[in-house]
PDB file of N, CA and C in Angstrom:
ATOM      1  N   UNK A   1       1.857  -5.782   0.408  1.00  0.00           N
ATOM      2  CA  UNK A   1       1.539  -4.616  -0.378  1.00  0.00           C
ATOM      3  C   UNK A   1       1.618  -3.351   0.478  1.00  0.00           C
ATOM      4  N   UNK A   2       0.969  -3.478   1.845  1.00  0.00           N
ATOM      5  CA  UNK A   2       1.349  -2.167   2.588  1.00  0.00           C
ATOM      6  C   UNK A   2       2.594  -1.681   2.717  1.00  0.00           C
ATOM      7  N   UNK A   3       3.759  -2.769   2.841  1.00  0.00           N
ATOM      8  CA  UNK A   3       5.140  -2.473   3.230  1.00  0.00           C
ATOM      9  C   UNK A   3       5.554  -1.617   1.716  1.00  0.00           C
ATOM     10  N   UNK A   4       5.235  -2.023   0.903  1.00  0.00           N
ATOM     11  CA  UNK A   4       5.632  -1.607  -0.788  1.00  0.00           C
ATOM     12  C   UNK A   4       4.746  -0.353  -0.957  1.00  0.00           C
ATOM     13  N   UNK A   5       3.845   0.085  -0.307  1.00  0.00           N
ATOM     14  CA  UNK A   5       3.480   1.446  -0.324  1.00  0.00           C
ATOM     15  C   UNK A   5       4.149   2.582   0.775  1.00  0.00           C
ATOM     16  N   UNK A   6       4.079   1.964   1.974  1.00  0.00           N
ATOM     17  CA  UNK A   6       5.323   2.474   2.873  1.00  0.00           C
ATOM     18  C   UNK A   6       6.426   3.083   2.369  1.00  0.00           C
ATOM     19  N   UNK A   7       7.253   2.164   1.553  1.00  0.00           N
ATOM     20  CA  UNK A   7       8.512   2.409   0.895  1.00  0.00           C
ATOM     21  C   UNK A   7       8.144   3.053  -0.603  1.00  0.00           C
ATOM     22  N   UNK A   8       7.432   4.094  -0.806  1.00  0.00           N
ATOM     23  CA  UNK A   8       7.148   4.321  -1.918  1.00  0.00           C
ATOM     24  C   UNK A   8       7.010   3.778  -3.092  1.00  0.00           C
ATOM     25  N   UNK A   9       6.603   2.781  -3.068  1.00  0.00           N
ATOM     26  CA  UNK A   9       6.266   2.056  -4.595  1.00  0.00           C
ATOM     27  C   UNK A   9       5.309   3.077  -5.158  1.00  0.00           C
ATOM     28  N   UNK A  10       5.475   3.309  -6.511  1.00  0.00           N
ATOM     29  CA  UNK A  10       4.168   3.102  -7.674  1.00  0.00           C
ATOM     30  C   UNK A  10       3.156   2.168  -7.257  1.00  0.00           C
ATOM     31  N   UNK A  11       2.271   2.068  -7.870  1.00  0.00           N
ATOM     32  CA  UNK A  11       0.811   1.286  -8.267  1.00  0.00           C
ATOM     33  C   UNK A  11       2.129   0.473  -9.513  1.00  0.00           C
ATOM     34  N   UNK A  12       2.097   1.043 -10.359  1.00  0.00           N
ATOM     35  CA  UNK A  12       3.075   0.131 -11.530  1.00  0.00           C
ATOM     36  C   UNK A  12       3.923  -0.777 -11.064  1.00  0.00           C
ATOM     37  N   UNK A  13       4.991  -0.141 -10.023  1.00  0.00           N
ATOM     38  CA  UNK A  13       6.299  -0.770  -9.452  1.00  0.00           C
ATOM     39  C   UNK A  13       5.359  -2.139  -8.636  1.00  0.00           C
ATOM     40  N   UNK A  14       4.780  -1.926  -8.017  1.00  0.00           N
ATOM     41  CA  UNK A  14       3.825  -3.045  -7.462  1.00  0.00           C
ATOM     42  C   UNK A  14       3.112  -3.987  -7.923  1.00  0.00           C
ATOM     43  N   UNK A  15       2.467  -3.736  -9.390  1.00  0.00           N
ATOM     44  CA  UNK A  15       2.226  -4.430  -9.878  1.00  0.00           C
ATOM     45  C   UNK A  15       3.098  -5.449 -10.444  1.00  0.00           C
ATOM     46  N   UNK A  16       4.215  -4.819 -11.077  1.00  0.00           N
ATOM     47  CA  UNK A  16       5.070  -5.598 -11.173  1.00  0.00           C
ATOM     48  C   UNK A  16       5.944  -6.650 -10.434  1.00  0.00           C
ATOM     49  N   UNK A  17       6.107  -6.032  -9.523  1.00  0.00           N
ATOM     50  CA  UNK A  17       6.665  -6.720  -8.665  1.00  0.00           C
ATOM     51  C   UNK A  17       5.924  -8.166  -7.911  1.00  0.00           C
ATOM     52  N   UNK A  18       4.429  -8.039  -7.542  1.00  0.00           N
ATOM     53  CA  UNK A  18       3.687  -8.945  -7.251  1.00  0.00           C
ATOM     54  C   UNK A  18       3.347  -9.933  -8.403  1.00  0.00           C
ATOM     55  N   UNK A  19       3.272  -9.189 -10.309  1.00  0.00           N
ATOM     56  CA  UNK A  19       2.690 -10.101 -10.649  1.00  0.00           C
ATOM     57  C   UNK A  19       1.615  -9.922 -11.393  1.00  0.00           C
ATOM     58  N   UNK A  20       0.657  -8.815 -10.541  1.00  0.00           N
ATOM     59  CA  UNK A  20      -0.369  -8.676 -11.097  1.00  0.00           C
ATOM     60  C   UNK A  20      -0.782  -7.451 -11.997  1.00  0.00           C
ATOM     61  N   UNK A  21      -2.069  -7.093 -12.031  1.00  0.00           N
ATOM     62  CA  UNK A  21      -2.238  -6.028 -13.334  1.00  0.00           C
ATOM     63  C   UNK A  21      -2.640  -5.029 -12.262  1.00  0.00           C
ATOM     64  N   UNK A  22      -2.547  -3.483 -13.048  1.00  0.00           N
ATOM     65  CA  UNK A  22      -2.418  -2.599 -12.500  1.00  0.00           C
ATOM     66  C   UNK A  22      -3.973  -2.377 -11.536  1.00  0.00           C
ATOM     67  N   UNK A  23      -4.871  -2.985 -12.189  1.00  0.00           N
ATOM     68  CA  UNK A  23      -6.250  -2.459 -11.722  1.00  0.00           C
ATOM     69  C   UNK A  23      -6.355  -3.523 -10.415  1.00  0.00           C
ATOM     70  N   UNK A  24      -5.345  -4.732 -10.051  1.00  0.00           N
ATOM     71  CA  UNK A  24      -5.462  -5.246  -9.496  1.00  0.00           C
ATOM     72  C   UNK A  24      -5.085  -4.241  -7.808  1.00  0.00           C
ATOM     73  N   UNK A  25      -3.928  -4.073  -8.344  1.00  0.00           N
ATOM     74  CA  UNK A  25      -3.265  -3.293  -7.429  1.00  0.00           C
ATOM     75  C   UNK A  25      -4.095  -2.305  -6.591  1.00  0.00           C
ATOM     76  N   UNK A  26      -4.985  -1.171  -7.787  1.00  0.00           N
ATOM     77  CA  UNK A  26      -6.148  -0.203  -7.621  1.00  0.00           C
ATOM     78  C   UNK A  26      -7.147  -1.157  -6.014  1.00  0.00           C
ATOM     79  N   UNK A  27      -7.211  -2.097  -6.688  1.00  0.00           N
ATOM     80  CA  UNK A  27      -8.511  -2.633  -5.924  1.00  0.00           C
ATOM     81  C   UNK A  27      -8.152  -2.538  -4.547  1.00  0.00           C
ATOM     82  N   UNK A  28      -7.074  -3.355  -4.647  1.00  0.00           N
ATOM     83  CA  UNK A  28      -6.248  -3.952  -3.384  1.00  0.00           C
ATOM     84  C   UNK A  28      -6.116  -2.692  -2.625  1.00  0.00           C
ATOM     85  N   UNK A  29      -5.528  -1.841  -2.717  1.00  0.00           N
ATOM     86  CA  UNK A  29      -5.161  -0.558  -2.283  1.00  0.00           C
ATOM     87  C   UNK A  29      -6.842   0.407  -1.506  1.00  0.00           C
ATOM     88  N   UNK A  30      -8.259   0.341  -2.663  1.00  0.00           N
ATOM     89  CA  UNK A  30      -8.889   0.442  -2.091  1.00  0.00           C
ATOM     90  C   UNK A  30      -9.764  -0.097  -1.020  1.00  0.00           C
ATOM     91  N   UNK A  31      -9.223  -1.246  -0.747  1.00  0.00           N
ATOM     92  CA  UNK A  31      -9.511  -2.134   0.271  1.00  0.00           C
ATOM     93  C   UNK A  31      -9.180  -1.664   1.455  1.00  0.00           C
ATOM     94  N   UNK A  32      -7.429  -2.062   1.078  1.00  0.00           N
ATOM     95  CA  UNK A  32      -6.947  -1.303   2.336  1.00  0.00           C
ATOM     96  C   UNK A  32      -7.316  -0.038   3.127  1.00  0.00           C
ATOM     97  N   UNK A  33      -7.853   1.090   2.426  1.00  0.00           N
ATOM     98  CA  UNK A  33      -7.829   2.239   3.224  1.00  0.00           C
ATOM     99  C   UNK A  33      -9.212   2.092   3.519  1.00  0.00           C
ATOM    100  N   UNK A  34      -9.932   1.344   3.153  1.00  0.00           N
ATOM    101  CA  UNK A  34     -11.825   1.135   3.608  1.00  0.00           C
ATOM    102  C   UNK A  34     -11.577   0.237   5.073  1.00  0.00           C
ATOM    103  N   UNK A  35     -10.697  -0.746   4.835  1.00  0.00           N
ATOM    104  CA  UNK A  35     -10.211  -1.142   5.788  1.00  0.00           C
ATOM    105  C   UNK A  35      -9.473  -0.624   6.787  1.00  0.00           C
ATOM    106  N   UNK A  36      -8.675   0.127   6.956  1.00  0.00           N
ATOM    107  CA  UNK A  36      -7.732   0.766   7.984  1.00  0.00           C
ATOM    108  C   UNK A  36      -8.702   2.493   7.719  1.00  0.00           C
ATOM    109  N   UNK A  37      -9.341   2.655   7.331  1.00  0.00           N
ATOM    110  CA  UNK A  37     -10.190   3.924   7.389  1.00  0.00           C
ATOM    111  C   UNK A  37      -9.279   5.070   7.420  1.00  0.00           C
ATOM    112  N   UNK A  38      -8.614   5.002   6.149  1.00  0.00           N
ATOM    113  CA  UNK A  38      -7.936   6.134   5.981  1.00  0.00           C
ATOM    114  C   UNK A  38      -8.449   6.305   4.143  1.00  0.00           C
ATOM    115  N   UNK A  39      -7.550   8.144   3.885  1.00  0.00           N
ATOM    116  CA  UNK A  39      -8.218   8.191   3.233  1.00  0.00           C
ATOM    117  C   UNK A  39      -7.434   7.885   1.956  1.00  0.00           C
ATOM    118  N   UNK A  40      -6.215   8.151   2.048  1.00  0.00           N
ATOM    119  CA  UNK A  40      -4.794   8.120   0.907  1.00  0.00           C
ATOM    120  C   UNK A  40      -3.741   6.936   1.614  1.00  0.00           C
ATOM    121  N   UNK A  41      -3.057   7.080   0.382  1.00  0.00           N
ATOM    122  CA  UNK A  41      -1.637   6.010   0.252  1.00  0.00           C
ATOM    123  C   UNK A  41      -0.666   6.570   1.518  1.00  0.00           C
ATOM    124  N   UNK A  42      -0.445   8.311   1.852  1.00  0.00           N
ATOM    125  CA  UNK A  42       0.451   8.642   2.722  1.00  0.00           C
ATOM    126  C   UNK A  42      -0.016   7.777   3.800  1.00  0.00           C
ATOM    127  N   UNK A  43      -1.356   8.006   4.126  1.00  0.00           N
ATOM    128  CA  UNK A  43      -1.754   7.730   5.670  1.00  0.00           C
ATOM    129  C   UNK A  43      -1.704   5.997   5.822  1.00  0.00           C
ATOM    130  N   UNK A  44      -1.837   5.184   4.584  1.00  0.00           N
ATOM    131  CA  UNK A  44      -1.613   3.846   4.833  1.00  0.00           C
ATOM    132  C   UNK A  44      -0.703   3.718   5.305  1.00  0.00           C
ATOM    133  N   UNK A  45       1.120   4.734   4.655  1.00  0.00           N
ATOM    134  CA  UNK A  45       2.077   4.339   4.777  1.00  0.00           C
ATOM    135  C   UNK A  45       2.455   4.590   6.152  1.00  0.00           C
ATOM    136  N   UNK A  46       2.048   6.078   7.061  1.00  0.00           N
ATOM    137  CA  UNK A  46       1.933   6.637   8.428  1.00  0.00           C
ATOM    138  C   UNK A  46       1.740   4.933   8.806  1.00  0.00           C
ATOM    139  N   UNK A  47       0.308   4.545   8.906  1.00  0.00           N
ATOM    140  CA  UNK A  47       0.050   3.717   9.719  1.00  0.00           C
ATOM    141  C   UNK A  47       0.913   2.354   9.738  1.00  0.00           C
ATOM    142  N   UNK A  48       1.565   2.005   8.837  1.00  0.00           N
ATOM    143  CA  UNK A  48       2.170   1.057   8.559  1.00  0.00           C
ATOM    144  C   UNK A  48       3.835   1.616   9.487  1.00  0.00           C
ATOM    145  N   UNK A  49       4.161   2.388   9.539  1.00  0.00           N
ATOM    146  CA  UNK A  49       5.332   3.003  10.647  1.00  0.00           C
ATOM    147  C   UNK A  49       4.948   2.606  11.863  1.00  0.00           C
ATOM    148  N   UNK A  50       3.374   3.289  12.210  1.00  0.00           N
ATOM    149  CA  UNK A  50       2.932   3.777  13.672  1.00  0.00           C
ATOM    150  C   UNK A  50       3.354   2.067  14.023  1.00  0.00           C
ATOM    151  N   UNK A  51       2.460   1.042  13.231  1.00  0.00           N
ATOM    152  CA  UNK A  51       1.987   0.096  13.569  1.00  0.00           C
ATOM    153  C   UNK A  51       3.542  -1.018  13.794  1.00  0.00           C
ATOM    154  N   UNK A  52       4.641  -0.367  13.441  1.00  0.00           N
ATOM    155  CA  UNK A  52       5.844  -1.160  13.511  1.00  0.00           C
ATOM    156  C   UNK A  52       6.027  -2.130  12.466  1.00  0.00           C
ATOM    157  N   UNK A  53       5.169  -2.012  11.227  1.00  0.00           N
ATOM    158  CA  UNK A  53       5.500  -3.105  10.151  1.00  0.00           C
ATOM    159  C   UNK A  53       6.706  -2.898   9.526  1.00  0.00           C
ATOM    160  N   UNK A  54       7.064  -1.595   9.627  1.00  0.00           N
ATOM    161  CA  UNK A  54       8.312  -1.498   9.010  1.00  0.00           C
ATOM    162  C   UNK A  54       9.888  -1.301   9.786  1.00  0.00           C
ATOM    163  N   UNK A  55      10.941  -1.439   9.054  1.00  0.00           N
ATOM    164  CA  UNK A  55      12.036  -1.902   9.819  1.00  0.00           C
ATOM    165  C   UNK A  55      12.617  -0.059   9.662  1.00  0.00           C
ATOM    166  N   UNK A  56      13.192  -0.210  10.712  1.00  0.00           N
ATOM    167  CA  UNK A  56      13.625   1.333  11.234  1.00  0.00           C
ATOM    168  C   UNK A  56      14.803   1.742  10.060  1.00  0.00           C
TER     169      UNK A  56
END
C-alpha cells in the first residue's frame, strides 16, 4: 500500500486494486502515518523514496 501511495494512487484506485472497501484503505493509511509519524500521504510517499522502497 505504501508503494501505491508513492506512485499516486487514489484511496479508490487502491481500494480497488487490493480488493478492499474504501474505509478500509482510510484505516490502513491512518496507521501508517501514526506509524511512520508523519502527517499526510505526500510525506508517506517522501519517506517511501528516502527509504529506497521504490524503484528509481
Amino acid at each position: 500500500m505504501i508503494r501505491a501511495i508513492a506512485r499516486g494512487r487514489t484511496n479508490q484506485e487502491i481500494a480497488a486494486a487490493l480488493f478492499i472497501t474504501l474505509s478500509t484503505v482510510k484505516s490502513h493509511l491512518a496507521t501508517i502515518q501514526t506509524k511512520l509519524g508523519v502527517r499526510n500521504r505526500v510525506e508517506i510517499a517522501a519517506w517511501a523514496w528516502e527509504s529506497r522502497l521504490m524503484d528509481s
